[in-house]
C-alpha atoms as a PDB file:
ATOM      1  CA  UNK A   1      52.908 -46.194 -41.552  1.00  0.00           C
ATOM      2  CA  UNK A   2      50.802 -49.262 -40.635  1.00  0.00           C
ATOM      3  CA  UNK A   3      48.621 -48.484 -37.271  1.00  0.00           C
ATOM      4  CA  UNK A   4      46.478 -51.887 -36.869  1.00  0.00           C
ATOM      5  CA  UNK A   5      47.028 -55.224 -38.208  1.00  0.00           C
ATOM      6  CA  UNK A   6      44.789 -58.169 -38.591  1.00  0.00           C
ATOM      7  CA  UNK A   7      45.617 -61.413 -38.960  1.00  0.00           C
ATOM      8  CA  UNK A   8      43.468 -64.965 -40.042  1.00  0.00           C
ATOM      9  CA  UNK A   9      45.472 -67.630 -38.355  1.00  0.00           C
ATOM     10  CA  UNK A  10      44.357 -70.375 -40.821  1.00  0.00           C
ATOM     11  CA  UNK A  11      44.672 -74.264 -39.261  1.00  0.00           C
ATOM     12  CA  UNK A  12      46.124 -74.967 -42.202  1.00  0.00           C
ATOM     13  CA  UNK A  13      47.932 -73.502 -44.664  1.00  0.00           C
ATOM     14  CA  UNK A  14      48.671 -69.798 -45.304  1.00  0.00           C
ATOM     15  CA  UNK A  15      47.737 -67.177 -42.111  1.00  0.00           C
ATOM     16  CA  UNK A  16      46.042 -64.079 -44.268  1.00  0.00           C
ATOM     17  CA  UNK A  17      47.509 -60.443 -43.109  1.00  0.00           C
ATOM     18  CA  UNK A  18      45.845 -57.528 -43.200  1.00  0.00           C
ATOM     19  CA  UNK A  19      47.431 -53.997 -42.476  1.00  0.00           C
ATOM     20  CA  UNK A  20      45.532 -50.435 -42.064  1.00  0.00           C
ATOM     21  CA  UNK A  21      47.455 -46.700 -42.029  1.00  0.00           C
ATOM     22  CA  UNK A  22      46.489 -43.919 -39.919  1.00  0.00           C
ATOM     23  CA  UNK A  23      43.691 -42.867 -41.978  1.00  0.00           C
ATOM     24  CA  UNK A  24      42.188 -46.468 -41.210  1.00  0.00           C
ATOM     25  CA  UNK A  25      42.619 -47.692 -45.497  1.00  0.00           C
ATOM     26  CA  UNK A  26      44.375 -50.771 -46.531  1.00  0.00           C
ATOM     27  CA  UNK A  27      48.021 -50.224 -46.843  1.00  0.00           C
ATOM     28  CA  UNK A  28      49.554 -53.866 -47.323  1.00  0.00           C
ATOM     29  CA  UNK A  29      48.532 -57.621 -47.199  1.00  0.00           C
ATOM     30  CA  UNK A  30      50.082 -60.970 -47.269  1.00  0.00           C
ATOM     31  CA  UNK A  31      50.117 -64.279 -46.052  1.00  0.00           C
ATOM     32  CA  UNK A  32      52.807 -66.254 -43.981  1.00  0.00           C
ATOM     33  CA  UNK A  33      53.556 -69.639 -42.940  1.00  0.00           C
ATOM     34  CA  UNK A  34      54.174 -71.211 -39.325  1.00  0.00           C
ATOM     35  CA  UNK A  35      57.978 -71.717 -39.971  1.00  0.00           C
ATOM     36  CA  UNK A  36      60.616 -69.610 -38.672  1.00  0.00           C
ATOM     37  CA  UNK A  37      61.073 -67.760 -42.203  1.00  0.00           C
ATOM     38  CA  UNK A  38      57.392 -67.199 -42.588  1.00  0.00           C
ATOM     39  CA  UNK A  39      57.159 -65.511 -38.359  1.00  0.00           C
ATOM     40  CA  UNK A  40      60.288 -63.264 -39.743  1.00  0.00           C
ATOM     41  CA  UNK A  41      58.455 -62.179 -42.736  1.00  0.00           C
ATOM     42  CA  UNK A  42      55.204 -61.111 -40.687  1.00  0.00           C
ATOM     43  CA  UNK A  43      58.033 -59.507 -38.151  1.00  0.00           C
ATOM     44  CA  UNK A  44      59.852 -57.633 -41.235  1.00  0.00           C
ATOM     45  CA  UNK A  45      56.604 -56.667 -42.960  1.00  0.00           C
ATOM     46  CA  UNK A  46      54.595 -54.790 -39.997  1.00  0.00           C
ATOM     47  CA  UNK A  47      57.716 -53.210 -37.969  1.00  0.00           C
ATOM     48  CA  UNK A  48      60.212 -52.485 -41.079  1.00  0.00           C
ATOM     49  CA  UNK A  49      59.373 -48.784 -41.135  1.00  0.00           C
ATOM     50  CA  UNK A  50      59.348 -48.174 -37.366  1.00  0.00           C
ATOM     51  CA  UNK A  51      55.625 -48.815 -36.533  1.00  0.00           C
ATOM     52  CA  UNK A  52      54.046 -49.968 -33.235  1.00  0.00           C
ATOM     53  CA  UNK A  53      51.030 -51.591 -34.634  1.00  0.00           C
ATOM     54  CA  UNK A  54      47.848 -52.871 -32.695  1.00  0.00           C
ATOM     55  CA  UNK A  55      47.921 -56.331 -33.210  1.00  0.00           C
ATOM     56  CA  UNK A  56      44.564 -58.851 -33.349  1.00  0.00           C
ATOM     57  CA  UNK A  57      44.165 -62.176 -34.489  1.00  0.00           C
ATOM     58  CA  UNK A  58      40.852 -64.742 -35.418  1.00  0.00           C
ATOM     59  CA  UNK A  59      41.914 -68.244 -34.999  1.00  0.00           C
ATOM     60  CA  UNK A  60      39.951 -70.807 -37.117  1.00  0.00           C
ATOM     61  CA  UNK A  61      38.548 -73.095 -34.949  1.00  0.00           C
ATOM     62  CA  UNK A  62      40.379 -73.731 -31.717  1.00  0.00           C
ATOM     63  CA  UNK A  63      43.781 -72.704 -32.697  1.00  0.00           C
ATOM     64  CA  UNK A  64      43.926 -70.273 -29.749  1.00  0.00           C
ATOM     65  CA  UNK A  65      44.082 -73.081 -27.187  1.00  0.00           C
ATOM     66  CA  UNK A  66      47.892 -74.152 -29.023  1.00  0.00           C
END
């Protein structure tokens, strides 16, 4: 079950994913696009077996301020 996930929002191109399990190893990564297929892939990929992941996020640059 993932229990943190850490995502690279890129300011272009692919945003890098990172998940951990319980026992804090790596358990899945991907990347995703800003379209609406690529936000329901991150969606599918970190909630599809029921987990309430912590959530953080670097932006590159200023992409926080979109």
């Amino acid at each position: 079950m993932i229990k943190s996930v850490g995502i690279d929002l890129a300011g272009t191109g692919e945003h890098k994913v990172r998940c951990l399990d319980e026992g804090a190893q790596l358990c899945d990564g991907f990347s995703f696009q800003t379209t609406p297929e690529g936000l329901a892939k991150l969606e599918e990929r970190i909630f599809s077996d029921g987990s309430n992941p912590v959530i953080v996020f670097e932006p590159t640059g200023l992409a926080w301020l979109i």
